[in-house]
PDB file of N, CA and C in Angstrom:
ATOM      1  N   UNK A   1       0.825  -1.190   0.000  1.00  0.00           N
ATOM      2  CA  UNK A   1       0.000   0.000   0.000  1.00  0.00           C
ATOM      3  C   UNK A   1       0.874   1.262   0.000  1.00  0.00           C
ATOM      4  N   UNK A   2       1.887   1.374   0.767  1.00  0.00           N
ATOM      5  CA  UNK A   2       2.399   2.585   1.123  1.00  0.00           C
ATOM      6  C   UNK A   2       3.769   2.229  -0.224  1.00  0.00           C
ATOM      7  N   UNK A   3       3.853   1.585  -1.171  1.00  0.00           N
ATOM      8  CA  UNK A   3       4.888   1.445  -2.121  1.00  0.00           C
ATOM      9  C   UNK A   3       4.119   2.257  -3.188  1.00  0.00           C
ATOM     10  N   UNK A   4       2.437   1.686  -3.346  1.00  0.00           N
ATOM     11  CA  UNK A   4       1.765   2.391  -4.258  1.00  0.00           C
ATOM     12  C   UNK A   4       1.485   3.733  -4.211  1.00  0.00           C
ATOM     13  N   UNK A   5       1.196   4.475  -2.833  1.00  0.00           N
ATOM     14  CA  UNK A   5       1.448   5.643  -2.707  1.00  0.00           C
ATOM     15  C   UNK A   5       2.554   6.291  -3.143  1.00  0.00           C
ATOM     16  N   UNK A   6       3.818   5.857  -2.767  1.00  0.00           N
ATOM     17  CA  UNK A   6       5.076   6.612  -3.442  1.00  0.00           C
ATOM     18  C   UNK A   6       5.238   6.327  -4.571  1.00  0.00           C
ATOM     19  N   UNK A   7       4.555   5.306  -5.500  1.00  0.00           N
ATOM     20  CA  UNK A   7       5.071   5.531  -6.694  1.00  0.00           C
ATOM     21  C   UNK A   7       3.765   6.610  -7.336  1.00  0.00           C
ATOM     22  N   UNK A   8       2.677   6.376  -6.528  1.00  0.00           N
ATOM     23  CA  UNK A   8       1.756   7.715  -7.555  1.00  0.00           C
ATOM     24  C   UNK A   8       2.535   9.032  -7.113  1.00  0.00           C
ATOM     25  N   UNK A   9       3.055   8.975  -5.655  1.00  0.00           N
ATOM     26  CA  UNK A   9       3.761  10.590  -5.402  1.00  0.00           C
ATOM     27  C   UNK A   9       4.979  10.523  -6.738  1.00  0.00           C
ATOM     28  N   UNK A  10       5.743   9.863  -6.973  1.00  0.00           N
ATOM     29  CA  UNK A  10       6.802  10.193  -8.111  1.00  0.00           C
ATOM     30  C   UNK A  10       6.272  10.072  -9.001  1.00  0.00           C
ATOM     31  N   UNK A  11       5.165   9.604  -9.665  1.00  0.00           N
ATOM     32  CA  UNK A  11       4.851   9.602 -10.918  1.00  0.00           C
ATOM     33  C   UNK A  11       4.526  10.828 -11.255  1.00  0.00           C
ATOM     34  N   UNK A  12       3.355  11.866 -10.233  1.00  0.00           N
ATOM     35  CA  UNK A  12       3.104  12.656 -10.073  1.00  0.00           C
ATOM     36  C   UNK A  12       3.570  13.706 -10.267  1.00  0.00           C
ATOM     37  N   UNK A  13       4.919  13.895  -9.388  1.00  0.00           N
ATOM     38  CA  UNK A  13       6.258  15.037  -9.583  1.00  0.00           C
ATOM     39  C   UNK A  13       6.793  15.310 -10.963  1.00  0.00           C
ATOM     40  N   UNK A  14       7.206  13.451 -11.410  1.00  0.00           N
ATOM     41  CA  UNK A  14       7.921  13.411 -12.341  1.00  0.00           C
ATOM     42  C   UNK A  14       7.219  14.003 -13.506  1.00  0.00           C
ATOM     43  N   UNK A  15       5.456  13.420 -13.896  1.00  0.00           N
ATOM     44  CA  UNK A  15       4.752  14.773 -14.953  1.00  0.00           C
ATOM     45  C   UNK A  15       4.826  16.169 -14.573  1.00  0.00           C
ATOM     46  N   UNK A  16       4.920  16.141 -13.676  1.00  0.00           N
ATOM     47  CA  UNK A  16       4.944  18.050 -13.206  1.00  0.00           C
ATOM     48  C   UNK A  16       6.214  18.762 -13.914  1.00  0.00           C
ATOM     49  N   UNK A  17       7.072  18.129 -13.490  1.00  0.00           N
ATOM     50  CA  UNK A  17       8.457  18.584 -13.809  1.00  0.00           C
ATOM     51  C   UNK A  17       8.738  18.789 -15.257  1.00  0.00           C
ATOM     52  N   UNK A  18       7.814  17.438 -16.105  1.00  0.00           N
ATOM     53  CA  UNK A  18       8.147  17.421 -17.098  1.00  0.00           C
ATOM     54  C   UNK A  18       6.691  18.718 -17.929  1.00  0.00           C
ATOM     55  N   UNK A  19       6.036  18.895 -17.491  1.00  0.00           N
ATOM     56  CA  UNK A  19       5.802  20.169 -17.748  1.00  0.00           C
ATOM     57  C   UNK A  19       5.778  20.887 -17.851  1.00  0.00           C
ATOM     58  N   UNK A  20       6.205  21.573 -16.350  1.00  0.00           N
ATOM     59  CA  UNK A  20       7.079  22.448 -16.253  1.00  0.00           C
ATOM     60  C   UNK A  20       8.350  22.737 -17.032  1.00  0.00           C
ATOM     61  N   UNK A  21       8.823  21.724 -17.413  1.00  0.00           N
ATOM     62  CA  UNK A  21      10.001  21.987 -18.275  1.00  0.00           C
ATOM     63  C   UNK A  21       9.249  22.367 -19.765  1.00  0.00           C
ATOM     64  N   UNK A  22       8.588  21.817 -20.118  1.00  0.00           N
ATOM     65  CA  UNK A  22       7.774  21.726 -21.646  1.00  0.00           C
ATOM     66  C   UNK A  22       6.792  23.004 -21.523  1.00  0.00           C
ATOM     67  N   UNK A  23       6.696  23.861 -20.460  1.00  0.00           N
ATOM     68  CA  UNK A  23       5.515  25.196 -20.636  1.00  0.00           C
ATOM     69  C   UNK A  23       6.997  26.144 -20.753  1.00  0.00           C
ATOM     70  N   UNK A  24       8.113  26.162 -20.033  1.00  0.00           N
ATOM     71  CA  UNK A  24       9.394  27.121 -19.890  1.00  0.00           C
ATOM     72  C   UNK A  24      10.064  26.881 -20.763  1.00  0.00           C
ATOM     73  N   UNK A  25       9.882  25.826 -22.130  1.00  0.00           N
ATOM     74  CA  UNK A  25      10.033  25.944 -23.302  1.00  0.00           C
ATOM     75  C   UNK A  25       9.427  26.645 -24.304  1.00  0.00           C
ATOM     76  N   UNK A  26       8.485  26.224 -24.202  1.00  0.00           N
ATOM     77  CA  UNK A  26       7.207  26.870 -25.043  1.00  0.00           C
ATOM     78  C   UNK A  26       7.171  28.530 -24.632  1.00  0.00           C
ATOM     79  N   UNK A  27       7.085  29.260 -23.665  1.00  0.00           N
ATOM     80  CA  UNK A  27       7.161  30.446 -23.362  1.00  0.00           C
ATOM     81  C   UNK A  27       8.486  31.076 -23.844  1.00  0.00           C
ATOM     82  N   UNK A  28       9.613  30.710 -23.932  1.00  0.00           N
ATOM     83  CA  UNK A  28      10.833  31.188 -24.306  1.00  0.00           C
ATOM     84  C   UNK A  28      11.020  30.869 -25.754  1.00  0.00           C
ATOM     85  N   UNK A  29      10.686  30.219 -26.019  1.00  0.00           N
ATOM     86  CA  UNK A  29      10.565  30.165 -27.689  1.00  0.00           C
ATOM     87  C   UNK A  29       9.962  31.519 -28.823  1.00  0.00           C
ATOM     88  N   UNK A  30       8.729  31.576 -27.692  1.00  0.00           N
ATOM     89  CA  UNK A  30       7.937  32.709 -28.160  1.00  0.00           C
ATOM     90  C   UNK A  30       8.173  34.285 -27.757  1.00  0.00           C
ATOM     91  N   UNK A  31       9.120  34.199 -27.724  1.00  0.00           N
ATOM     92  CA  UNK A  31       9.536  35.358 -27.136  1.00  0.00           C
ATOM     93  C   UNK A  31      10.536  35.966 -28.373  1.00  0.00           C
ATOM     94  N   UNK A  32      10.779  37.080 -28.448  1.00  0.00           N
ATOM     95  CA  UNK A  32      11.465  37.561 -29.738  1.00  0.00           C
ATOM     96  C   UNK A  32      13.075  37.904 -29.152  1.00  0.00           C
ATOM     97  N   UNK A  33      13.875  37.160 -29.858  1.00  0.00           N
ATOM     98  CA  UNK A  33      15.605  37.632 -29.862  1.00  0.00           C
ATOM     99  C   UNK A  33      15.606  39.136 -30.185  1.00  0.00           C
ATOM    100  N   UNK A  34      16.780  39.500 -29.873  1.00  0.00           N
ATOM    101  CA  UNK A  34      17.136  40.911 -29.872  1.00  0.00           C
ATOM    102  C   UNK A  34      17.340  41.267 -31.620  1.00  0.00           C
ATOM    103  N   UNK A  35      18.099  39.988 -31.985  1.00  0.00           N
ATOM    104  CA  UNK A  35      18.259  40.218 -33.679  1.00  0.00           C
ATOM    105  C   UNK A  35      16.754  40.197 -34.199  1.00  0.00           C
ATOM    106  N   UNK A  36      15.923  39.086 -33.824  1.00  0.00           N
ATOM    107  CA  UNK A  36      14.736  38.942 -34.634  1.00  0.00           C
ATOM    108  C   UNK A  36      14.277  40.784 -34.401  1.00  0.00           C
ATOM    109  N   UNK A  37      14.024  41.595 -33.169  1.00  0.00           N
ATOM    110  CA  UNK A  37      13.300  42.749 -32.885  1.00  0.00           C
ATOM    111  C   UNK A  37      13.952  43.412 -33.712  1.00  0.00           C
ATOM    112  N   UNK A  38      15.395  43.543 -33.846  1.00  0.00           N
ATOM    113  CA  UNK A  38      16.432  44.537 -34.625  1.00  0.00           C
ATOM    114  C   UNK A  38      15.990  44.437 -36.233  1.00  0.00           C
ATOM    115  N   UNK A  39      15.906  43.586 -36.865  1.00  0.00           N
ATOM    116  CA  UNK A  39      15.146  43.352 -37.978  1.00  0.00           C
ATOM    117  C   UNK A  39      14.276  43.635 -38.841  1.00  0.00           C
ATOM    118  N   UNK A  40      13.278  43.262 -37.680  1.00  0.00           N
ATOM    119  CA  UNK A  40      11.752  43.741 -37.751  1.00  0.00           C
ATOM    120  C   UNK A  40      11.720  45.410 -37.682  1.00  0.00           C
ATOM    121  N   UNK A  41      12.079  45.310 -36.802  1.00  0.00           N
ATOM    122  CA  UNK A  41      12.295  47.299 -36.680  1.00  0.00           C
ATOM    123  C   UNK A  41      12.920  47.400 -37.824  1.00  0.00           C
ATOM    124  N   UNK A  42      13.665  47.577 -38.063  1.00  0.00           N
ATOM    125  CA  UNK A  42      14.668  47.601 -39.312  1.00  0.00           C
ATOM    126  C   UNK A  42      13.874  47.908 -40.660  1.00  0.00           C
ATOM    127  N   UNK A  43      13.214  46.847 -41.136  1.00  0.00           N
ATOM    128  CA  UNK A  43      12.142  46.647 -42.150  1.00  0.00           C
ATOM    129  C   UNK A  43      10.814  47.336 -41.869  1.00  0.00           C
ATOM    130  N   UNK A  44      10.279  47.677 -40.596  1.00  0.00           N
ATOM    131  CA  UNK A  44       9.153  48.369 -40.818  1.00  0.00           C
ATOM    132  C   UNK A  44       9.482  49.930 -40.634  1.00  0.00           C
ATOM    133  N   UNK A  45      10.982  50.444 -40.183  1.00  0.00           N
ATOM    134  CA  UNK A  45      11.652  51.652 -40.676  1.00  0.00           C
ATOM    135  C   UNK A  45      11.600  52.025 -41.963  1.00  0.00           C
ATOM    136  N   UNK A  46      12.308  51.075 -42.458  1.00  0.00           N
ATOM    137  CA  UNK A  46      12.273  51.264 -43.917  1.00  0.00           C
ATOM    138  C   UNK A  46      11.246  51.468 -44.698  1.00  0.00           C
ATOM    139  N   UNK A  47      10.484  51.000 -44.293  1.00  0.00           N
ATOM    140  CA  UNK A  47       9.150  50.630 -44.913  1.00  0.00           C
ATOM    141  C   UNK A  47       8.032  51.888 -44.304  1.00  0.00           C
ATOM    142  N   UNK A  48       8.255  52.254 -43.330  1.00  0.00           N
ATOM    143  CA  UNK A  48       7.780  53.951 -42.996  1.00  0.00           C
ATOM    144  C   UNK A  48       8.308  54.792 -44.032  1.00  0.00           C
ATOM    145  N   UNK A  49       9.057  55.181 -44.382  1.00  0.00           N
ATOM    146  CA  UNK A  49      10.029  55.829 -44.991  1.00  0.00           C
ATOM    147  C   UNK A  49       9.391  55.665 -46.544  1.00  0.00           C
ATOM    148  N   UNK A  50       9.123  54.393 -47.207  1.00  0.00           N
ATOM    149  CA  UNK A  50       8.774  54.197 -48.172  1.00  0.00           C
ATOM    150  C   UNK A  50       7.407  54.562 -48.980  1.00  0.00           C
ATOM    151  N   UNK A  51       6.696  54.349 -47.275  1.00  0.00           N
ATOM    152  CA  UNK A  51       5.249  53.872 -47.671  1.00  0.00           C
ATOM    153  C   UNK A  51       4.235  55.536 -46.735  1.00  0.00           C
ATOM    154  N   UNK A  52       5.450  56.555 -46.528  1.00  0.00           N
ATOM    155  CA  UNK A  52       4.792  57.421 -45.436  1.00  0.00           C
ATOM    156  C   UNK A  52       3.570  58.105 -46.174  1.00  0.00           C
ATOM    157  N   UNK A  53       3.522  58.225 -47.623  1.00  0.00           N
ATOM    158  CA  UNK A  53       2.392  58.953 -47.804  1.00  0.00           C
ATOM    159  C   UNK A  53       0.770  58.384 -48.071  1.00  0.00           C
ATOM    160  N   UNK A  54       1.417  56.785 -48.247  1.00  0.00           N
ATOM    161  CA  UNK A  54       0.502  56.057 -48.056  1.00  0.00           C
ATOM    162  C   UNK A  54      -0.151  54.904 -47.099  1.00  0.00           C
ATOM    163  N   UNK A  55      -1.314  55.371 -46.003  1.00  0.00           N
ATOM    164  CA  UNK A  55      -0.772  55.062 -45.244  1.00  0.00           C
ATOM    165  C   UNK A  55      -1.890  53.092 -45.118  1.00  0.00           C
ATOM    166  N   UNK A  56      -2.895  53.269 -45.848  1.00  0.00           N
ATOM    167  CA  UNK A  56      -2.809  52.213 -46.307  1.00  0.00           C
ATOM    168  C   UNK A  56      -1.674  50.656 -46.918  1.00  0.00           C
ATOM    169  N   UNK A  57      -1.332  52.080 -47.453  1.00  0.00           N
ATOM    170  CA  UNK A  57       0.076  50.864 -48.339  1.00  0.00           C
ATOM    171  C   UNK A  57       1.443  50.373 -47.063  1.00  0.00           C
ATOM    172  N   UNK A  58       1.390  51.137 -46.409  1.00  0.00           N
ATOM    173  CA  UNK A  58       2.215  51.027 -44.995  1.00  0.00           C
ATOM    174  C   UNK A  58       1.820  49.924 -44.545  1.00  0.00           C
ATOM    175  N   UNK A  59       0.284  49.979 -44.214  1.00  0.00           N
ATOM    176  CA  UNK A  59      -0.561  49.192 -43.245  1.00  0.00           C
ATOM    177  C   UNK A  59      -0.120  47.087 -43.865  1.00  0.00           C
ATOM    178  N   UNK A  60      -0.111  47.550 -45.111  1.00  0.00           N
ATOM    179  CA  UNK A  60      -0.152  46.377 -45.865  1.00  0.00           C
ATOM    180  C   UNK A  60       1.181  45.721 -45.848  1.00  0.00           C
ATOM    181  N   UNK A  61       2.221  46.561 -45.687  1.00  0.00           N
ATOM    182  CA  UNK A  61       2.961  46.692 -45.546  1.00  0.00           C
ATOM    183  C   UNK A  61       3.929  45.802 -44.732  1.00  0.00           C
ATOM    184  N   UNK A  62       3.710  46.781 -43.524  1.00  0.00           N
ATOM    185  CA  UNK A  62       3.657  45.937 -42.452  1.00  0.00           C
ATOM    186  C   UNK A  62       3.265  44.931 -41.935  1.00  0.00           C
ATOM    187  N   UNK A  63       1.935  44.799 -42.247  1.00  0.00           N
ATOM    188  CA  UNK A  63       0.978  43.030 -41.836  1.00  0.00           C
ATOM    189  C   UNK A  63       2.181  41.888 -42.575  1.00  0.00           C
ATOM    190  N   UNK A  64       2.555  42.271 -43.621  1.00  0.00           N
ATOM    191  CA  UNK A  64       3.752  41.770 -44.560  1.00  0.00           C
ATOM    192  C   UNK A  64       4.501  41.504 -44.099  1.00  0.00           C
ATOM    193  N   UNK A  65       5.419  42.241 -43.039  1.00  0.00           N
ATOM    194  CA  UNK A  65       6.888  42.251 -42.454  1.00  0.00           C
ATOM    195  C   UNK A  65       6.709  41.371 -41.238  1.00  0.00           C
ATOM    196  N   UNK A  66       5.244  41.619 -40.729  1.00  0.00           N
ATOM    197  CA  UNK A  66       4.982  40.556 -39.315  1.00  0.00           C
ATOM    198  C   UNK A  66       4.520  39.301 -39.710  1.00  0.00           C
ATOM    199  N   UNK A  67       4.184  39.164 -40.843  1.00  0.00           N
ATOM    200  CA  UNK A  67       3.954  38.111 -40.794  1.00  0.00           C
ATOM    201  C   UNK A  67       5.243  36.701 -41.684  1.00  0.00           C
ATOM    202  N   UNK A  68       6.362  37.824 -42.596  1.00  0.00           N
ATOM    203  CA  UNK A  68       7.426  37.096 -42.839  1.00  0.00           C
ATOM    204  C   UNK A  68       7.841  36.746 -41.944  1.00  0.00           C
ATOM    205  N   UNK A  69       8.410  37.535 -40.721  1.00  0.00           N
ATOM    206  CA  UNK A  69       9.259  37.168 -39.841  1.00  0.00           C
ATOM    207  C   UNK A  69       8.412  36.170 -38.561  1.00  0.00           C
ATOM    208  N   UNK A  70       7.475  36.203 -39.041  1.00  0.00           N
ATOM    209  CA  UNK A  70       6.242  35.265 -37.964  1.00  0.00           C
ATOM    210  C   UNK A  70       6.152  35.896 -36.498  1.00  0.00           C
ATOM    211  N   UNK A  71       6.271  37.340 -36.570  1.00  0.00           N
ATOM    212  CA  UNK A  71       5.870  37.957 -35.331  1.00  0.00           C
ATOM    213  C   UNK A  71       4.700  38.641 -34.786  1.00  0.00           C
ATOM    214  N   UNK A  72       4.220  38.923 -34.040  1.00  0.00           N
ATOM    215  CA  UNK A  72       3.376  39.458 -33.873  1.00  0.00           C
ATOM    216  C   UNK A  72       3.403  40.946 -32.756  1.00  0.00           C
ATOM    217  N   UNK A  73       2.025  41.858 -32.829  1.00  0.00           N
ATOM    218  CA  UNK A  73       2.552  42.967 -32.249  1.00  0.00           C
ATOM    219  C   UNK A  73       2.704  42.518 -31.414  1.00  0.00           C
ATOM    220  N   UNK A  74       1.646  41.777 -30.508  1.00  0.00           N
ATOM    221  CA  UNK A  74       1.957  41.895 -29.066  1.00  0.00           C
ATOM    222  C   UNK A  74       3.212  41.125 -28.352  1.00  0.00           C
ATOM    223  N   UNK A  75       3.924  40.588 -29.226  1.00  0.00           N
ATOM    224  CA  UNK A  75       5.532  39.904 -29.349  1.00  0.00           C
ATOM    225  C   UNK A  75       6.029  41.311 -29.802  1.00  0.00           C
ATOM    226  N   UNK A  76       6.286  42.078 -30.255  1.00  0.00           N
ATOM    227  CA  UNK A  76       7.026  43.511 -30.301  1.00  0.00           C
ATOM    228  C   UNK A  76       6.204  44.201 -28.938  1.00  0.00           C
ATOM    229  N   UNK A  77       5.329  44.646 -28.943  1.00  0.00           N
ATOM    230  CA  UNK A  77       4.949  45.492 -27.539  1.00  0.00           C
ATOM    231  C   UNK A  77       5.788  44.811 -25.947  1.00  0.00           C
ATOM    232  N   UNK A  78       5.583  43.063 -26.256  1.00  0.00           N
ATOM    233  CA  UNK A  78       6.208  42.471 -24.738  1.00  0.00           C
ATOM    234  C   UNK A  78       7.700  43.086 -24.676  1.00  0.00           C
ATOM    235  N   UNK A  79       8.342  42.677 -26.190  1.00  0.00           N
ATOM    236  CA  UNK A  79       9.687  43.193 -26.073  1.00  0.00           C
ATOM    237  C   UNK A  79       9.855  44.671 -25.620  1.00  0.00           C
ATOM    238  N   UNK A  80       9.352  45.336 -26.267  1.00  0.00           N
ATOM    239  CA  UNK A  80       9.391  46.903 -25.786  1.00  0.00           C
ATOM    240  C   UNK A  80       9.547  47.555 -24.236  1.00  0.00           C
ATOM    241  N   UNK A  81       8.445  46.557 -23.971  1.00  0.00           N
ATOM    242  CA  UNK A  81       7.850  46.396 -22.571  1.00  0.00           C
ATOM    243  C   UNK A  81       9.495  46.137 -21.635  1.00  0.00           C
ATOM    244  N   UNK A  82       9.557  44.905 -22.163  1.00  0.00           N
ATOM    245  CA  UNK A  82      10.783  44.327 -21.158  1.00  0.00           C
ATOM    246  C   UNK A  82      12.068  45.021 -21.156  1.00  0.00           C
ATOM    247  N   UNK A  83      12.076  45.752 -22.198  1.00  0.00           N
ATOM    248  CA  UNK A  83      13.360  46.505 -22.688  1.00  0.00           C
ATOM    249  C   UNK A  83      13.518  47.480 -21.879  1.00  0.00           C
ATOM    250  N   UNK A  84      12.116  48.166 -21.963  1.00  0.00           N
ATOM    251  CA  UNK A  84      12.084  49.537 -21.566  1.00  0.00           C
ATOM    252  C   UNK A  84      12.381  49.643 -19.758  1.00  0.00           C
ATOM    253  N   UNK A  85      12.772  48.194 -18.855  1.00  0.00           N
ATOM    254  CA  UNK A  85      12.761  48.326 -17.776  1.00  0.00           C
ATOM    255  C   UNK A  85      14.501  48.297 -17.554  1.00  0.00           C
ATOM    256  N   UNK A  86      15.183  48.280 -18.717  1.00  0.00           N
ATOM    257  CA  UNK A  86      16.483  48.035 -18.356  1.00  0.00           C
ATOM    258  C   UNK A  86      17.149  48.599 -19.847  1.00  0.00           C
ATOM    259  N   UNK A  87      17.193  50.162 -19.393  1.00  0.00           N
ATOM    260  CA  UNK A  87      17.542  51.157 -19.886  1.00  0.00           C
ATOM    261  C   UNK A  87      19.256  50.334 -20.737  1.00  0.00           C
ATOM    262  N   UNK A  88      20.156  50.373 -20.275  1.00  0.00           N
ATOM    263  CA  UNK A  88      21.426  49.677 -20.669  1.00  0.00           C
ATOM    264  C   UNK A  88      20.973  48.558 -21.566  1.00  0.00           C
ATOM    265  N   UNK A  89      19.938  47.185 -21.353  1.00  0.00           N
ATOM    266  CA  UNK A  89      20.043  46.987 -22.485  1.00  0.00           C
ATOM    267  C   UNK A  89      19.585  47.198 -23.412  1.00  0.00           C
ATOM    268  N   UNK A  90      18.849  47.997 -23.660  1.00  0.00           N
ATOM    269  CA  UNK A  90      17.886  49.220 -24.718  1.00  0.00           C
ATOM    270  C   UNK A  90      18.760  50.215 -25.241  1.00  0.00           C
ATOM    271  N   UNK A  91      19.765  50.620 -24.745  1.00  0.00           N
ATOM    272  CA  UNK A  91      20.436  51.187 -25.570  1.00  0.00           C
ATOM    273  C   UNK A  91      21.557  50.292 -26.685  1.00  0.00           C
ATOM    274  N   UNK A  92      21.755  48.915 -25.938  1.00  0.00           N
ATOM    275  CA  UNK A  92      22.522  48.174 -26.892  1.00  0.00           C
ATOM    276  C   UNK A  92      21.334  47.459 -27.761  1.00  0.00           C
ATOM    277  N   UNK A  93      20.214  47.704 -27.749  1.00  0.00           N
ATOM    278  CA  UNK A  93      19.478  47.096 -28.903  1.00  0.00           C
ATOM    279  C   UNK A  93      19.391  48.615 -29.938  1.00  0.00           C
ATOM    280  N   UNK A  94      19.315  49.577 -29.358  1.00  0.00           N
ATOM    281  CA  UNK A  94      19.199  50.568 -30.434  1.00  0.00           C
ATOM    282  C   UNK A  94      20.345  51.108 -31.197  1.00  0.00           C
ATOM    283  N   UNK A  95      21.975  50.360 -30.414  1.00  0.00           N
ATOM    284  CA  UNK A  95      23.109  50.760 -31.417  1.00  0.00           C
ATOM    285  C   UNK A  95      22.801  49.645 -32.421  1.00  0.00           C
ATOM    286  N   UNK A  96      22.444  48.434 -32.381  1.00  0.00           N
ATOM    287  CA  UNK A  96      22.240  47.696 -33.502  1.00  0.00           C
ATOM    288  C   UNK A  96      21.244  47.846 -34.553  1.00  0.00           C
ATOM    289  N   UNK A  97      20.028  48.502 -33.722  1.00  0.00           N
ATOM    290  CA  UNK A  97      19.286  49.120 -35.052  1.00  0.00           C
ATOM    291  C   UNK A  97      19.928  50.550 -35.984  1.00  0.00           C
ATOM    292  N   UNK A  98      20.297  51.332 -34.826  1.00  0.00           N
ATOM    293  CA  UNK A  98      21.353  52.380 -35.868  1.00  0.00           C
ATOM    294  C   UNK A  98      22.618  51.694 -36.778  1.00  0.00           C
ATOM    295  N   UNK A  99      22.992  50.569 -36.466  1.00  0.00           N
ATOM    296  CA  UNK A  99      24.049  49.899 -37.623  1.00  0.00           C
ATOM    297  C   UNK A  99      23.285  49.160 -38.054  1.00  0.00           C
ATOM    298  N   UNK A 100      22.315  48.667 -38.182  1.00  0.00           N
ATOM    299  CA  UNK A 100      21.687  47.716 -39.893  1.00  0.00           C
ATOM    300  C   UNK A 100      20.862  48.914 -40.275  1.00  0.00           C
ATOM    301  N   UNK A 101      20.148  49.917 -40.001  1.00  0.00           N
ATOM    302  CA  UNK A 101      19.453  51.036 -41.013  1.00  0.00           C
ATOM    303  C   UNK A 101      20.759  52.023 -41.563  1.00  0.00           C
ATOM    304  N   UNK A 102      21.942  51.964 -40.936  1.00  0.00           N
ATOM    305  CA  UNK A 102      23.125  52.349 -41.806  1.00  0.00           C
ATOM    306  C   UNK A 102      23.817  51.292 -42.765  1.00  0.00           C
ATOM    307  N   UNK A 103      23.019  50.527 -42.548  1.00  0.00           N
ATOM    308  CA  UNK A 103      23.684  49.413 -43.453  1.00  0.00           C
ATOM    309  C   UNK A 103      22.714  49.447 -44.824  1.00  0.00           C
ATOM    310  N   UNK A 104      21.407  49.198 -44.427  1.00  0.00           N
ATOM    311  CA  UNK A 104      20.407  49.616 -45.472  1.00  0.00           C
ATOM    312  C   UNK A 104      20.230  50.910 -46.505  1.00  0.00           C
ATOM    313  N   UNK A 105      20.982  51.873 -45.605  1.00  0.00           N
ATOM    314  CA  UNK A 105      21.174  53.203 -46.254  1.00  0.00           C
ATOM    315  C   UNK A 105      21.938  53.005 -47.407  1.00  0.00           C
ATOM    316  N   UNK A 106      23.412  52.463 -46.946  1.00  0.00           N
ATOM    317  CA  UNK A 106      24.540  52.223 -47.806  1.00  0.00           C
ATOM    318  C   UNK A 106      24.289  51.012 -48.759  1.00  0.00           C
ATOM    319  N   UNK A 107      23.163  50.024 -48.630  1.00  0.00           N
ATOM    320  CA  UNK A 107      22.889  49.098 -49.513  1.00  0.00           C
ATOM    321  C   UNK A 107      21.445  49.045 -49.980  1.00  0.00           C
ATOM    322  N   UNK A 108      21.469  50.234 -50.898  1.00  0.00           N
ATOM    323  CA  UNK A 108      19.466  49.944 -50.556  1.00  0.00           C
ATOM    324  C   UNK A 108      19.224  48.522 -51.700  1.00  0.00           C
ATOM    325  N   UNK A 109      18.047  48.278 -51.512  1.00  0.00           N
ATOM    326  CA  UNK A 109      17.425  46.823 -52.121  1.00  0.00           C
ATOM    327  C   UNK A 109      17.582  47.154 -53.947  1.00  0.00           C
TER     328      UNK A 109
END
């Protein structure tokens, strides 16, 4: 009796854990790299720039750029979000967007 109890207590743990491991996958996956955000910004810069007088054609635009790179806003707003609490590394995401839109400058499409 008390063998069957401990093995439902470890069986128990052992799915937990393994969930836990498999949800703290799944959540970090979905989360956007600093290159993927640098990018994306990057291309919907450009694409301001291109598309500013139209702002339809922007709109289209953009749905375009989020959906190549398979992002979504509220995956750019979280990033923003998280960025914006740690000033230092927000400024090293914005020297990398100032060197690929100088890169784009010097190489346009």
């Amino acid at each position: 009796m008390l063998k069957n109890k401990l093995i439902t207590v470890i069986s128990v743990a052992f799915l937990l854990i393994i969930l836990f491991i498999i949800f703290d996958r799944l959540k970090t996956s979905s989360e956007l790299s600093v290159e993927e955000f640098v990018e994306v910004y990057v291309q919907l810069s450009v694409a301001s720039e291109m598309y500013d007088a139209d702002p339809a054609k922007l709109e289209q635009e953009r749905e375009k750029i989020l959906e190549e790179f398979g992002v979504t806003q509220e995956e750019i707003d979280h990033f923003v979000k998280e960025y914006n609490q740690n000033p230092e590394k927000w400024a090293k995401v914005w020297e990398k967007i100032v060197r690929r839109l100088e890169e784009e400058k010097a190489n346009p499409p």
